[in-house]
N, C-alpha and C. Protein backbone atom coordinates (compact mmCIF):
# COMPACT_ATOMS: atom_id res chain seq x y z
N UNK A 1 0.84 -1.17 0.00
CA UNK A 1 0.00 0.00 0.00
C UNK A 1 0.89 1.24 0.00
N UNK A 2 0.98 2.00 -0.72
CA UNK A 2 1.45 3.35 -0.84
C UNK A 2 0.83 4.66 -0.30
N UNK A 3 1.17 5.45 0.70
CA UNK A 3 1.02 6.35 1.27
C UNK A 3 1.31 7.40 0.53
N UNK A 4 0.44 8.58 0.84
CA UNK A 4 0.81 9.46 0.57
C UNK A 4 1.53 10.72 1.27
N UNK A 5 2.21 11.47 0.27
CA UNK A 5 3.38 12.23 1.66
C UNK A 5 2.97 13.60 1.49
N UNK A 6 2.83 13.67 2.45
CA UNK A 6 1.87 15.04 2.94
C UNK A 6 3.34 16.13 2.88
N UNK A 7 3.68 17.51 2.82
CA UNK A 7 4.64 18.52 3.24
C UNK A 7 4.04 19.48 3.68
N UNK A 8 4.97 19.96 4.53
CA UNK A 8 4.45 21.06 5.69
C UNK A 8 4.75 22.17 4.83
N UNK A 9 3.65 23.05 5.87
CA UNK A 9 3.55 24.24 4.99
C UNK A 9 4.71 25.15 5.57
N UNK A 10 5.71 25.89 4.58
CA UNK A 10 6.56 27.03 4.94
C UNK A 10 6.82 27.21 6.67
N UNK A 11 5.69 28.20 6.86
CA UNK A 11 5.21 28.62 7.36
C UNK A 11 5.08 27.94 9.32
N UNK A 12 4.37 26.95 8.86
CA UNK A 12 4.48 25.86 10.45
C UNK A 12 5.88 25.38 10.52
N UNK A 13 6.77 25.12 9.64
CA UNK A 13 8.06 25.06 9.75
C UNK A 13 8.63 25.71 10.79
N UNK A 14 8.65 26.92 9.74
CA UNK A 14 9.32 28.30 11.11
C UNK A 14 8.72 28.79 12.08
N UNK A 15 7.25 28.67 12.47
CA UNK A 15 6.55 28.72 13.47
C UNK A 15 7.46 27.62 14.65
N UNK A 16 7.59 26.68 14.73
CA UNK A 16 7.57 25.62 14.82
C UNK A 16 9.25 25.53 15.57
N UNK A 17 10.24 25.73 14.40
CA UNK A 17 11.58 25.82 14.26
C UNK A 17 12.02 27.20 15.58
N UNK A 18 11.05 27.98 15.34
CA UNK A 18 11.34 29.43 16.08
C UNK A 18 10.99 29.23 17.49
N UNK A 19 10.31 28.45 17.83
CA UNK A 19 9.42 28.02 19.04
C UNK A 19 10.45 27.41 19.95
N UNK A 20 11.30 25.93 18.83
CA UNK A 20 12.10 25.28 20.05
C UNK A 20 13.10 26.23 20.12
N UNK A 21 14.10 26.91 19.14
CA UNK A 21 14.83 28.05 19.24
C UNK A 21 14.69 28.77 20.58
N UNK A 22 13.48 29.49 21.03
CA UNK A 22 13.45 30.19 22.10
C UNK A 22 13.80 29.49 23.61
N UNK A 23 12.80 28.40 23.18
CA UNK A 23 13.00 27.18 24.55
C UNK A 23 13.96 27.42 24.50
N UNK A 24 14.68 26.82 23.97
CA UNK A 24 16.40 26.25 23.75
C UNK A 24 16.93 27.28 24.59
N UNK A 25 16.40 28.74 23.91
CA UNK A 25 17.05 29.79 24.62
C UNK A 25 16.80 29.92 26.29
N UNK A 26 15.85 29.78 26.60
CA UNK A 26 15.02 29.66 27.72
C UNK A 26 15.94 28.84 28.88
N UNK A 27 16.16 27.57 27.98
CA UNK A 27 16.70 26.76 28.69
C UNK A 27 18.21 26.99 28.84
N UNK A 28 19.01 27.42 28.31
CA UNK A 28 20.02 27.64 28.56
C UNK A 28 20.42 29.21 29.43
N UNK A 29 19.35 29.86 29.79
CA UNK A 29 19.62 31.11 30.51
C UNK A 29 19.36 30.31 32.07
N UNK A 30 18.31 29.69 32.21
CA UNK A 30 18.01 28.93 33.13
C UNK A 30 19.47 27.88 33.61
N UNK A 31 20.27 26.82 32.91
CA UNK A 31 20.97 26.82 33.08
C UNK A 31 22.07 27.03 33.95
N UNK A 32 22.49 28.30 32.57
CA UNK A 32 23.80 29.31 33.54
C UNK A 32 23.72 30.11 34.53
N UNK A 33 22.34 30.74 34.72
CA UNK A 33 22.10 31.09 35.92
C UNK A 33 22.05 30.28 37.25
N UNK A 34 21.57 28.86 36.83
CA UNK A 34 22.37 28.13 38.01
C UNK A 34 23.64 27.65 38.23
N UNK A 35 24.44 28.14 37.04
CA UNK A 35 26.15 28.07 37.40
C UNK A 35 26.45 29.57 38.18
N UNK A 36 25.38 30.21 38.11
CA UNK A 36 26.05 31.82 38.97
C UNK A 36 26.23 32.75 37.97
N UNK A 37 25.74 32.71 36.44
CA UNK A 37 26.01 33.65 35.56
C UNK A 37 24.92 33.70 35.62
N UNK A 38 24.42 35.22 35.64
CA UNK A 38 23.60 36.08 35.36
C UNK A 38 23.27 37.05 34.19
N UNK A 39 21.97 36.83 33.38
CA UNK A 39 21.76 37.88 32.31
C UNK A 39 22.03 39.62 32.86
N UNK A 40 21.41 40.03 34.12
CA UNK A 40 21.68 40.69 34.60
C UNK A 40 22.72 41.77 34.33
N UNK A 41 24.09 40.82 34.92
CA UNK A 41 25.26 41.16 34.91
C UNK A 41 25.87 41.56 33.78
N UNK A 42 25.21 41.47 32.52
CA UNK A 42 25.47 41.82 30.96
C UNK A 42 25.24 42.97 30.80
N UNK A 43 23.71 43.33 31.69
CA UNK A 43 23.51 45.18 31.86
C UNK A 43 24.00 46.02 32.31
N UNK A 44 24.92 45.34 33.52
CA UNK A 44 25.74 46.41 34.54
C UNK A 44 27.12 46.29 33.66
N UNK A 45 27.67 45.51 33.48
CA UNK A 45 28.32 45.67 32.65
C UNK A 45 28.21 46.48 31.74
N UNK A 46 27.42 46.47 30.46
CA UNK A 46 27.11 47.50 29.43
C UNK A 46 27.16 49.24 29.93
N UNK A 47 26.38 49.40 31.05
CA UNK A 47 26.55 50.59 31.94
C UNK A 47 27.67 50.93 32.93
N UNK A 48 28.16 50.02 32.92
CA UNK A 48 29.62 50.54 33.74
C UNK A 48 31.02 50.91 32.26
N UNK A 49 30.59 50.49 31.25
CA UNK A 49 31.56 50.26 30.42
C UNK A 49 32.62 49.40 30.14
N UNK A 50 32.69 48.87 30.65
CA UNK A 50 33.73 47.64 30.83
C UNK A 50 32.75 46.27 30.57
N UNK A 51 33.33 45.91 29.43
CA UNK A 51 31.98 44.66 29.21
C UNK A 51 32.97 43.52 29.66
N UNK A 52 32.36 42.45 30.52
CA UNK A 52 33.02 41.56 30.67
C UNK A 52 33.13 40.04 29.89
N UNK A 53 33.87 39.36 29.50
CA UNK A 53 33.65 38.24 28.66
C UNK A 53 32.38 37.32 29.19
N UNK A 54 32.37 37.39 30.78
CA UNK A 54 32.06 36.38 31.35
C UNK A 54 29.95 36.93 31.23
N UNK A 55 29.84 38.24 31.66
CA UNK A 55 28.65 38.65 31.47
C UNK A 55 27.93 38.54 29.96
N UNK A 56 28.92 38.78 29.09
CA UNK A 56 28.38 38.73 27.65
C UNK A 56 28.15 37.62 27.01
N UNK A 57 29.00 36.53 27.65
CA UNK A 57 28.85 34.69 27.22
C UNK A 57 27.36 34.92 27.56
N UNK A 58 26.64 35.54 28.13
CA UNK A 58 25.18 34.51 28.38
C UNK A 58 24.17 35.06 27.22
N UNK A 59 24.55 35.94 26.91
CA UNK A 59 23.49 36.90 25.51
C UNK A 59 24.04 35.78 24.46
N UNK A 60 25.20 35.76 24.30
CA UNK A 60 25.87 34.85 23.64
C UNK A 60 25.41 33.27 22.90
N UNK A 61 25.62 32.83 24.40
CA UNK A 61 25.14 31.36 24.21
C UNK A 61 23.79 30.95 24.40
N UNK A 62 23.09 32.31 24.82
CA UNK A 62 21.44 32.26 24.58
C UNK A 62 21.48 32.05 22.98
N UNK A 63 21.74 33.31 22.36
CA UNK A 63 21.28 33.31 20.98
C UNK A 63 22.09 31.94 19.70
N UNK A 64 23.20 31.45 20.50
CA UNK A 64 23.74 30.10 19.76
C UNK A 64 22.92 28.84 19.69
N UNK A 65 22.39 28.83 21.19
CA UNK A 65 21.52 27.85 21.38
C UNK A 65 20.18 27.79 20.54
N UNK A 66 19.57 28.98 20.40
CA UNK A 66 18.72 28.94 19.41
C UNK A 66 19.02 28.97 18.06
N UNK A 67 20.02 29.66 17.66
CA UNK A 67 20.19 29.36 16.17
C UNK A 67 20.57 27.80 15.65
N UNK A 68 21.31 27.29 17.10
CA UNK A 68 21.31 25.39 16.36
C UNK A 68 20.30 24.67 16.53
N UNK A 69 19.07 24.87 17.28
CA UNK A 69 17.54 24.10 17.63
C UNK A 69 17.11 24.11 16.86
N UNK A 70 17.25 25.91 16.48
CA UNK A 70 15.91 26.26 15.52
C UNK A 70 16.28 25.36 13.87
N UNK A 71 17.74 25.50 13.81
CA UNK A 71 18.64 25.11 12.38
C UNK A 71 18.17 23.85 12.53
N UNK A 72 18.10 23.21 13.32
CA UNK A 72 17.97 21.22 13.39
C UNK A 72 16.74 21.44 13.28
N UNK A 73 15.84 21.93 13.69
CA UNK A 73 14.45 21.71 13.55
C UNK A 73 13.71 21.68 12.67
N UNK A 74 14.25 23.04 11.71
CA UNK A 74 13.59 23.07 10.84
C UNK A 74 14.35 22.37 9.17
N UNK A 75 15.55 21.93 9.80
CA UNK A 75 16.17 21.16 8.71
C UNK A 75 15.06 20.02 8.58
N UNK A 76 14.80 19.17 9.38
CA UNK A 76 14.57 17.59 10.44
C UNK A 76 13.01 17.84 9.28
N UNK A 77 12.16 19.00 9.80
CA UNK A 77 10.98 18.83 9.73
C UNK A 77 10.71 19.38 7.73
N UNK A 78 11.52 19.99 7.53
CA UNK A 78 11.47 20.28 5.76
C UNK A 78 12.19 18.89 5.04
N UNK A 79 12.82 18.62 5.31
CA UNK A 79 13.43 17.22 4.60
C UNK A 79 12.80 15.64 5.01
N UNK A 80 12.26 15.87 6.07
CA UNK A 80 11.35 14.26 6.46
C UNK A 80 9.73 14.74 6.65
N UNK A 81 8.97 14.38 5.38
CA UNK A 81 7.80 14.52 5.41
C UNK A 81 7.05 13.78 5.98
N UNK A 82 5.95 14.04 6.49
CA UNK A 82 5.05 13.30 7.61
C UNK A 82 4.27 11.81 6.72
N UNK A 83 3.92 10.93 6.74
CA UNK A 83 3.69 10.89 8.01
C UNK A 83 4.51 10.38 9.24
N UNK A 84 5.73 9.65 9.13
CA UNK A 84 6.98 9.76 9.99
C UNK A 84 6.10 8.29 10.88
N UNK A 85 5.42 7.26 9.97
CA UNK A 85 4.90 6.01 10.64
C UNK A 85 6.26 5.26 11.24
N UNK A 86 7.19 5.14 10.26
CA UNK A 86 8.10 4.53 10.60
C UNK A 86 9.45 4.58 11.56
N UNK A 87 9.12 5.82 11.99
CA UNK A 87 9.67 6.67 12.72
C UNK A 87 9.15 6.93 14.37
N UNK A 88 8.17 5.46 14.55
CA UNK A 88 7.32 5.73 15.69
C UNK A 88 7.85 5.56 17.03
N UNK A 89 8.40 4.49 17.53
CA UNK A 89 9.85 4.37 18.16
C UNK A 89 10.32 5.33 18.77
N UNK A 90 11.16 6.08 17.60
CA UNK A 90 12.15 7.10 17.96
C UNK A 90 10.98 8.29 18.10
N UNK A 91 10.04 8.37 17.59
CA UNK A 91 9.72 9.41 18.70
C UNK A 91 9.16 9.54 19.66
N UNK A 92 8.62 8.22 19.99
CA UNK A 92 8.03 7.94 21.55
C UNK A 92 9.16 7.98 22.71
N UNK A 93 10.59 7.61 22.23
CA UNK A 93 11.46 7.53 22.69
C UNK A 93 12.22 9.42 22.81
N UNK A 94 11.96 10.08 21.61
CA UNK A 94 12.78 11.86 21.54
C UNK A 94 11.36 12.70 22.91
N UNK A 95 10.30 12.06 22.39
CA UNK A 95 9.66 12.67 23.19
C UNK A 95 9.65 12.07 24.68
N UNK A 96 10.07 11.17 25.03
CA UNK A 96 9.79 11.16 26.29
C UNK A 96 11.15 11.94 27.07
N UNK A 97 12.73 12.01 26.24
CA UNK A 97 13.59 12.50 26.66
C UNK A 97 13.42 13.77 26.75
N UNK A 98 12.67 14.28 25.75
CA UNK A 98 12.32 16.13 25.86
C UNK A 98 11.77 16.49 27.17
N UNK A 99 9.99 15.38 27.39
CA UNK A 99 9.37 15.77 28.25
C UNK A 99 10.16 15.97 29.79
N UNK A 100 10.89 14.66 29.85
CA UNK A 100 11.83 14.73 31.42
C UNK A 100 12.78 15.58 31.44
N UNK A 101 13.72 16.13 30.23
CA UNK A 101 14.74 17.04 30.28
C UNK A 101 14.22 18.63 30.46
N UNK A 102 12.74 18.86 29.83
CA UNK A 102 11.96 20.13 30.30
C UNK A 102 11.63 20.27 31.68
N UNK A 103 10.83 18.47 32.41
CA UNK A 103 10.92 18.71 33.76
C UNK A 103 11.93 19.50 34.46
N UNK A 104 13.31 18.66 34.15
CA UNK A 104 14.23 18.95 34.95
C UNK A 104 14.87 20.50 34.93
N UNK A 105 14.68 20.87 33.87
CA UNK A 105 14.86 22.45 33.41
C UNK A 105 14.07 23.18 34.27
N UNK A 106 12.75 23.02 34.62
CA UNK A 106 11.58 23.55 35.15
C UNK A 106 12.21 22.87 37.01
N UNK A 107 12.22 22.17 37.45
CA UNK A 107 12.64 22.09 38.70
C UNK A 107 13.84 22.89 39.11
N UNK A 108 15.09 22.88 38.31
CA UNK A 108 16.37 24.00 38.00
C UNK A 108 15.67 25.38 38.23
N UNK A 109 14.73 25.47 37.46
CA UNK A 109 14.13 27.02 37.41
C UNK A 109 13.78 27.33 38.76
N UNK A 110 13.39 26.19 39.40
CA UNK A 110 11.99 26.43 40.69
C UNK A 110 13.27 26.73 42.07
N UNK A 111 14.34 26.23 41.69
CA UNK A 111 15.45 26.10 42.83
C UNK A 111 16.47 27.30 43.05
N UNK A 112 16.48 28.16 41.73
CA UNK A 112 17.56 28.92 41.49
C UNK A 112 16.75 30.24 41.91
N UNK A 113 17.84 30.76 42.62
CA UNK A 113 17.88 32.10 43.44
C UNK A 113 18.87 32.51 42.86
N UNK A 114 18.62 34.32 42.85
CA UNK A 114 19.24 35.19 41.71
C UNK A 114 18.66 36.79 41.80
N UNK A 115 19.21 37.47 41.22
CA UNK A 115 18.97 38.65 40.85
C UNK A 115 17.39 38.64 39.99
N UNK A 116 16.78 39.72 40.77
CA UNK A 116 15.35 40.00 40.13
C UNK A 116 15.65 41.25 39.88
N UNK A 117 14.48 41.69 39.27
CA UNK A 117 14.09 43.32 39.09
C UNK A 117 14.01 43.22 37.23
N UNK A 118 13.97 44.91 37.46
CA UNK A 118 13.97 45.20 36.45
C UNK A 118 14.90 45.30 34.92
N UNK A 119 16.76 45.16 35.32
CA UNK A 119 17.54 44.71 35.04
C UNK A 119 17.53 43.23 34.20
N UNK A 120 17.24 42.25 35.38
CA UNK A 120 16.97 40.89 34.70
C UNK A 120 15.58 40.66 33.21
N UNK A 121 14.54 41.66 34.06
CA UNK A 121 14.02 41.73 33.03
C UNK A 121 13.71 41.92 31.98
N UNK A 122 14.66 43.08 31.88
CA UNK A 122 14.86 43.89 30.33
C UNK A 122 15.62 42.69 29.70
N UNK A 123 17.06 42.58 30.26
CA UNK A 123 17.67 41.92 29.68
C UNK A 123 17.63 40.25 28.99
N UNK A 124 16.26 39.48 30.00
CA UNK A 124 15.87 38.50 29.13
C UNK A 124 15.21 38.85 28.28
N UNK A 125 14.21 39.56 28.49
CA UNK A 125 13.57 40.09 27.26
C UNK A 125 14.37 40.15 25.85
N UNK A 126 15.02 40.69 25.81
CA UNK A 126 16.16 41.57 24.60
C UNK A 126 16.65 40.00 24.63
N UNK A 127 17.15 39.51 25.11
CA UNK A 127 17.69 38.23 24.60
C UNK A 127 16.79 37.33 23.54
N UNK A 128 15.70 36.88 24.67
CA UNK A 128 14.57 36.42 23.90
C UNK A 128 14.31 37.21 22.49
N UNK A 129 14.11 38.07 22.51
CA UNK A 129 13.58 38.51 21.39
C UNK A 129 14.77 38.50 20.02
N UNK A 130 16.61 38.64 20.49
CA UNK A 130 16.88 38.81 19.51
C UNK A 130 17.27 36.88 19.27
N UNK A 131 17.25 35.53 20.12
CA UNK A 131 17.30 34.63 20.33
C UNK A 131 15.89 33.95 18.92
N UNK A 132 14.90 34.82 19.26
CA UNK A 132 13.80 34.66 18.15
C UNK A 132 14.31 35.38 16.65
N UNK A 133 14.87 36.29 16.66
CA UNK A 133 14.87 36.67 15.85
C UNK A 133 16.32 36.03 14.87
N UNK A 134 17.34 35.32 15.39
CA UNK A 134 18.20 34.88 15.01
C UNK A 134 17.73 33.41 14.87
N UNK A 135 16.53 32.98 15.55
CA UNK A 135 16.17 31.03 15.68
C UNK A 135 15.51 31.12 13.71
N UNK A 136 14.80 32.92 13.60
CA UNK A 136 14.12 32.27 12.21
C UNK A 136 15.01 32.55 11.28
N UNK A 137 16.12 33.21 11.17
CA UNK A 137 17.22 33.16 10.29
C UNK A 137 17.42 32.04 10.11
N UNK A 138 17.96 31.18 11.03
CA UNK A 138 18.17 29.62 10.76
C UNK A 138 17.27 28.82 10.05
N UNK A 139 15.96 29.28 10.44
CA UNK A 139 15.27 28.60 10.12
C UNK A 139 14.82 28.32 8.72
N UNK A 140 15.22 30.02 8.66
CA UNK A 140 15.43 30.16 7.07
C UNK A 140 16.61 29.43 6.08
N UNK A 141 17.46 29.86 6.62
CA UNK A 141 18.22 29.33 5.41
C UNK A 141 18.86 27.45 6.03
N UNK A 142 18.20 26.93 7.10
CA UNK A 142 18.04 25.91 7.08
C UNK A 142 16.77 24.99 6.02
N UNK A 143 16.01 25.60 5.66
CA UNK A 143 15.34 25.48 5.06
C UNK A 143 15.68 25.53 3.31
N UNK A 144 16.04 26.18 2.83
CA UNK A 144 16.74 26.57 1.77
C UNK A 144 17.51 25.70 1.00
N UNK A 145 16.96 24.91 0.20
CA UNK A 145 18.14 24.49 -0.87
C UNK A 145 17.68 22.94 -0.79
């Protein structure tokens, strides 16, 4: 019996691609903030003038982390068209590693004490947003060709 192969539209791609991108990002601010690096510390820095390597790694490896999620994601999901029957296995198996590795991200989150205010806030923000805005570049020209 021959199936037919459905392709995703553009569009849910990079929806899609841009989404884990941010997580990704999400998750890795979460992270380093429980190694003791702070987004924070990227602002006082910027305002004191003296930027430090160590404050700027986290804008950094926020926005890396999403440009390789978003790049795998939306490579993964434009080149393997659904319906992905044969593929059932491995993703009962990707998804159950996601679901427990998000737990554990989310318990990390619930434990870590840190700098609040308004500082932290701006500055995830601005991450996030340029973390999104660099996940659909990838996504783009992961897509491409």
């Amino acid at each position: 019996m021959i199936q037919a192969q459905h392709e995703l539209s553009r569009s849910l791609v990079y929806v899609t691609s841009m989404t884990c991108g941010v997580l990704a990002a999400i998750a890795t601010e979460i992270l380093l903030r429980r190694t003791g690096v702070e987004i924070a510390d990227t602002w006082r820095s910027f305002a004191s003038g003296q930027l430090q390597m160590r404050a700027v790694s986290v804008l950094w490896l926020m926005i890396g982390s999403a440009f390789v999620v978003s790049a795998v994601v939306a490579a993964a999901l434009s080149r393997l068209p659904p319906p992905w029957l044969q593929l059932r296995t491995l993703r009962w198996l990707a998804s159950a590693v996601l679901v427990f590795a998000l737990a554990e991200v989310g318990h990390i989150a619930a434990t870590t004490v840190g700098h609040g205010g308004d500082a932290h806030t701006a500055m995830s923000m601005a991450a996030l947003i340029a973390a999104a805005l660099v996940a659909l570049f990838a996504a783009y020209f992961a897509t491409r060709g």
